[in-house]
N, C-alpha and C. Protein backbone atom coordinates (compact mmCIF):
# COMPACT_ATOMS: atom_id res chain seq x y z
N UNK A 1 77.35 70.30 78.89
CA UNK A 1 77.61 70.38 80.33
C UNK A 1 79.11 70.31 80.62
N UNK A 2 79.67 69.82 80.11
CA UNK A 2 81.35 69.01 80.14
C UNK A 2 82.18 70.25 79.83
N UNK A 3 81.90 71.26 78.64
CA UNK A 3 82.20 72.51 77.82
C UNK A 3 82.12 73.38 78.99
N UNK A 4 80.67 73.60 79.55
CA UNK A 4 80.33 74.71 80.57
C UNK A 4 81.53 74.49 81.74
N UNK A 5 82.09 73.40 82.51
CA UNK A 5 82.55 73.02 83.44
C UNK A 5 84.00 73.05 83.10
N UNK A 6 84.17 73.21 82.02
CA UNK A 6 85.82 73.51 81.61
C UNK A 6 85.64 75.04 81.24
N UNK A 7 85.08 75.37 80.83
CA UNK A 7 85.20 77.22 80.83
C UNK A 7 85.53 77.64 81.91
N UNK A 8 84.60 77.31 83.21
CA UNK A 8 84.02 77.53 84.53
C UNK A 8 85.77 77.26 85.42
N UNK A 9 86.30 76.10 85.08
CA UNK A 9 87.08 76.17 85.67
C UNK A 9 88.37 77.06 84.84
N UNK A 10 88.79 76.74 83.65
CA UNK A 10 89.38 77.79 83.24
C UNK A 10 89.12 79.12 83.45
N UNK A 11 88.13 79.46 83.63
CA UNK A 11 87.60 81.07 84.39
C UNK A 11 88.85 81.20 85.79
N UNK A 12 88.19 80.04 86.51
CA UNK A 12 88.25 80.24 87.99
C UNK A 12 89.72 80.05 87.94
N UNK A 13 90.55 79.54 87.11
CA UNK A 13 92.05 79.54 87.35
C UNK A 13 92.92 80.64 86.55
N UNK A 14 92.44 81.23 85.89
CA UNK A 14 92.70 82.67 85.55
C UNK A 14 92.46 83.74 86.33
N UNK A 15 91.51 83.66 87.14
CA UNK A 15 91.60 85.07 88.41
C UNK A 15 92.09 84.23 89.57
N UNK A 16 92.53 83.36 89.67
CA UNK A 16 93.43 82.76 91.05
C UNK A 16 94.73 83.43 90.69
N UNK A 17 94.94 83.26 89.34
CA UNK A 17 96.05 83.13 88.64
C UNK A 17 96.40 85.22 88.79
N UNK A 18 95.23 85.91 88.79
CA UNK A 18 95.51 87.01 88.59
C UNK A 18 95.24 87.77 89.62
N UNK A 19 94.77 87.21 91.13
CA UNK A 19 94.85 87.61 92.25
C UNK A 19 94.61 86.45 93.32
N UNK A 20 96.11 85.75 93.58
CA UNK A 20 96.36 84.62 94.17
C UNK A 20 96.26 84.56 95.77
N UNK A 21 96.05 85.90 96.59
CA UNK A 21 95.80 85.99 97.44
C UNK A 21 94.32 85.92 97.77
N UNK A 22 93.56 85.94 97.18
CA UNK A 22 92.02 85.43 97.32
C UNK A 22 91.84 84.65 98.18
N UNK A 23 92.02 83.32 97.22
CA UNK A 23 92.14 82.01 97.86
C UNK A 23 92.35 81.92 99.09
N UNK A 24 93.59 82.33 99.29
CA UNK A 24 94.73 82.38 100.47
C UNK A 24 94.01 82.97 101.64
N UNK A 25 93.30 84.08 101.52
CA UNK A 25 92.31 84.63 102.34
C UNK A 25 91.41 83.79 102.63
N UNK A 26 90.59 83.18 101.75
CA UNK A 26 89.09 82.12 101.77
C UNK A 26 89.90 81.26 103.03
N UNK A 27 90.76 80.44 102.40
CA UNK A 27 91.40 79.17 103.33
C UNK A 27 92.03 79.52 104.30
N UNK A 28 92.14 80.83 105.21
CA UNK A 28 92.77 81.15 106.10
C UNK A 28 91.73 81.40 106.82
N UNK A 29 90.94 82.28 106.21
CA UNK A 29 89.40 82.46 107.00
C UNK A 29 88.96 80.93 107.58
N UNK A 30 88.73 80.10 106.63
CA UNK A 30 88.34 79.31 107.19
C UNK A 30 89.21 78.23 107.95
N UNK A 31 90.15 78.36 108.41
CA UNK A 31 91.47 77.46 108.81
C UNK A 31 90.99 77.97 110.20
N UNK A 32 90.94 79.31 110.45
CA UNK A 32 90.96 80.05 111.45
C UNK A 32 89.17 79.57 112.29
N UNK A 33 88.08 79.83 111.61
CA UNK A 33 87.16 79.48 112.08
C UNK A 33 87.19 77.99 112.60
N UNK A 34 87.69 77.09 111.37
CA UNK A 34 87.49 75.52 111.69
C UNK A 34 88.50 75.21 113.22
N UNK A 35 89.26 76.10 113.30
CA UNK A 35 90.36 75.72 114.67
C UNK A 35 89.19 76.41 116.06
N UNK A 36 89.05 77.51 115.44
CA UNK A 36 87.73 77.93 116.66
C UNK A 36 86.36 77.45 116.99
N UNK A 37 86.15 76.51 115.93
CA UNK A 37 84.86 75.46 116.65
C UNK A 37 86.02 74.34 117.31
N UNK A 38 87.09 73.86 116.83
CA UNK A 38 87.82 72.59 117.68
C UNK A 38 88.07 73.00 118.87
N UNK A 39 88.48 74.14 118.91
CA UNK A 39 88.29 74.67 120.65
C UNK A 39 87.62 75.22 121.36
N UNK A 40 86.21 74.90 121.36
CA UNK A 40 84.75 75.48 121.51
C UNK A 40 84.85 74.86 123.01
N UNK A 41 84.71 73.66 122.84
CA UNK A 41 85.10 72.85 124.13
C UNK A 41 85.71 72.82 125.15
N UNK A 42 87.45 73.39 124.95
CA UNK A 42 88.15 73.38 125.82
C UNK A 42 88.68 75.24 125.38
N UNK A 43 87.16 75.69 125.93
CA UNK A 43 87.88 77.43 126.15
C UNK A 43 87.86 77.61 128.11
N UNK A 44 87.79 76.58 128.47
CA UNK A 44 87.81 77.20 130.27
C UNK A 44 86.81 77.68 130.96
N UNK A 45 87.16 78.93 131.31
CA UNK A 45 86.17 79.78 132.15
C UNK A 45 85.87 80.83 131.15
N UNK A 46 86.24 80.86 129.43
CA UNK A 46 86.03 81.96 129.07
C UNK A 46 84.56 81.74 128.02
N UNK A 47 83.55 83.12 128.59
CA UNK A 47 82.59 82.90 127.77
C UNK A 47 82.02 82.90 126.36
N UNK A 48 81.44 81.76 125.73
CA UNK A 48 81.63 82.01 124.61
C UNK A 48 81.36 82.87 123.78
N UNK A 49 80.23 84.43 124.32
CA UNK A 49 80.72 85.59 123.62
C UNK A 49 82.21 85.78 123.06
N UNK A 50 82.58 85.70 124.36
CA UNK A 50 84.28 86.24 123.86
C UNK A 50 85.09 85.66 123.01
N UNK A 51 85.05 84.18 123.19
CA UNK A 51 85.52 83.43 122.05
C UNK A 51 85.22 83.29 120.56
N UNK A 52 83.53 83.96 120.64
CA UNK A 52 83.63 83.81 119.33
C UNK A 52 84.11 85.53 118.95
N UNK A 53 84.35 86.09 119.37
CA UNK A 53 84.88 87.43 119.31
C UNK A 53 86.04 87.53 118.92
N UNK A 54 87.04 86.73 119.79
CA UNK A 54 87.66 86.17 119.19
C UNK A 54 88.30 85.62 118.00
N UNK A 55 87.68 85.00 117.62
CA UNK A 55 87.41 83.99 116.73
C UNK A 55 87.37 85.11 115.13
N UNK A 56 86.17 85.68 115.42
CA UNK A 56 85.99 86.42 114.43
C UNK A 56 86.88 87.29 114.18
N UNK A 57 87.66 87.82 115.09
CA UNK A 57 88.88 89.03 115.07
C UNK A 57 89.81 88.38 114.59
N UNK A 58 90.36 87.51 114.47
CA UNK A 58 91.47 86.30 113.89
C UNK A 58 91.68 86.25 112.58
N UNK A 59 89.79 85.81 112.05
CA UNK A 59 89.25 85.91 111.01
C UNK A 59 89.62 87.06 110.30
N UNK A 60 89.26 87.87 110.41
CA UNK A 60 89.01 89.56 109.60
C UNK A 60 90.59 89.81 110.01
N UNK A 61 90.89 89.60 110.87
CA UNK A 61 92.53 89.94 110.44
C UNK A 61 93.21 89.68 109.74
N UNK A 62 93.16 87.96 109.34
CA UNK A 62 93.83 87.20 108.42
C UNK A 62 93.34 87.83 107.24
N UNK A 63 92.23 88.16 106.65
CA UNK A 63 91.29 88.05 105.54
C UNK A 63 92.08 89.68 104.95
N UNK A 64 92.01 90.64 106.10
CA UNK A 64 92.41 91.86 105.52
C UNK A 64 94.14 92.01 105.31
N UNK A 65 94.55 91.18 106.27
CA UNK A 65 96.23 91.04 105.93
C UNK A 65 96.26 90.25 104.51
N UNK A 66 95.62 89.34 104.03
CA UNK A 66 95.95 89.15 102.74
C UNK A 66 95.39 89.96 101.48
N UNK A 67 94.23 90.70 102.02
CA UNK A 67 93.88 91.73 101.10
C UNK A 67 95.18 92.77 100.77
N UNK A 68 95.47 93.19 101.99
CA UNK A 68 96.66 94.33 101.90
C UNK A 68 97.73 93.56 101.01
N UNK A 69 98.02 92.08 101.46
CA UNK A 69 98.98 91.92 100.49
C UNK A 69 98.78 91.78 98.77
N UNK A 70 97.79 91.32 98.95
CA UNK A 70 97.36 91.58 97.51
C UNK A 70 97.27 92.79 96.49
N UNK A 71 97.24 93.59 97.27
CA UNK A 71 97.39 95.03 96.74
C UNK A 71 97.89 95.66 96.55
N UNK A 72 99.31 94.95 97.57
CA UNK A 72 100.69 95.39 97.32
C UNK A 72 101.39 94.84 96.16
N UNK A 73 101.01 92.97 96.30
CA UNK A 73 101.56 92.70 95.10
C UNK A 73 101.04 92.74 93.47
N UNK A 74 99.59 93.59 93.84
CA UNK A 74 99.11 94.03 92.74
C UNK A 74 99.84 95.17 92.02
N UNK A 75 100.17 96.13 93.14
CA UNK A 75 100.94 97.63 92.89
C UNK A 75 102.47 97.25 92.27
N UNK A 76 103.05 95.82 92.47
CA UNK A 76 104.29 95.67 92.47
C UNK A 76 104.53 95.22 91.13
N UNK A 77 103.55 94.19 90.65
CA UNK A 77 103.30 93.98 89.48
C UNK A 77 102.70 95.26 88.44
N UNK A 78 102.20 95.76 88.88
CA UNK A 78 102.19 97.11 87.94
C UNK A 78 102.69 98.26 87.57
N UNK A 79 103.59 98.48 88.32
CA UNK A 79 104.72 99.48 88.21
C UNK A 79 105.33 99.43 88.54
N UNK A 80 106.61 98.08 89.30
CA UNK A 80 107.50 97.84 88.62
C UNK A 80 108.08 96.87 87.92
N UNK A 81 106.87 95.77 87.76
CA UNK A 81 107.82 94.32 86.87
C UNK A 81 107.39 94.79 85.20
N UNK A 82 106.09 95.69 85.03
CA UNK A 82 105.51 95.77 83.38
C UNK A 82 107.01 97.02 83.02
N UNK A 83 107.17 96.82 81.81
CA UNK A 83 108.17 97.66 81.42
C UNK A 83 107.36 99.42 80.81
N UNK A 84 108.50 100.18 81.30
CA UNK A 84 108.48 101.65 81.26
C UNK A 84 107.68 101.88 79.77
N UNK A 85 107.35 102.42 79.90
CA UNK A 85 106.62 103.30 78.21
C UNK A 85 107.15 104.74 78.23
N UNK A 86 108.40 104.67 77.35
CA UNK A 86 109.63 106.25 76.99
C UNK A 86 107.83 107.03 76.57
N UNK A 87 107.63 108.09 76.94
CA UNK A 87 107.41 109.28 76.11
C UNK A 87 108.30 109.75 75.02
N UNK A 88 107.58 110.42 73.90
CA UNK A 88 108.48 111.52 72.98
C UNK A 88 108.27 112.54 73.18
């Protein structure tokens, strides 16, 4: 059990490790939701359709802005920090 749970996490810190914006997405997603139930309460006159509309648009924004970055710094790491391969 002890073996399985150190693989498991050595797994899981090798693809953090190899696409670190993941995470960053997960915990933003949810940073973003957890702030939109704290202000569930004090939204006013606005209905909570909209807020959670809201809410969710915040969400998927954050989530796809770190996708994009990830992809960039995927592209950046791959052609231009790995070194050139000369043809003959």
């Amino acid at each position: 059990l002890a073996g399985n749970y150190e693989e498991l996490e050595s797994k899981l810190m090798r693809k953090v490790k190899e696409n670190p914006f993941v995470p960053a997405g997960i915990a933003g997603c949810a940073a973003i939701v957890a702030y939109g139930l704290y202000k569930l309460k004090s939204r006013g006159n606005t209905k909570m359709s909209v807020h959670l509309i809201h809410m969710r648009v915040a969400a998927q924004g954050f989530v796809v802005g770190a996708m994009t970055l990830g992809v960039v710094y995927s592209m950046y790491k791959e052609y231009f920090t790995k070194p050139r391969v000369q043809e003959k």
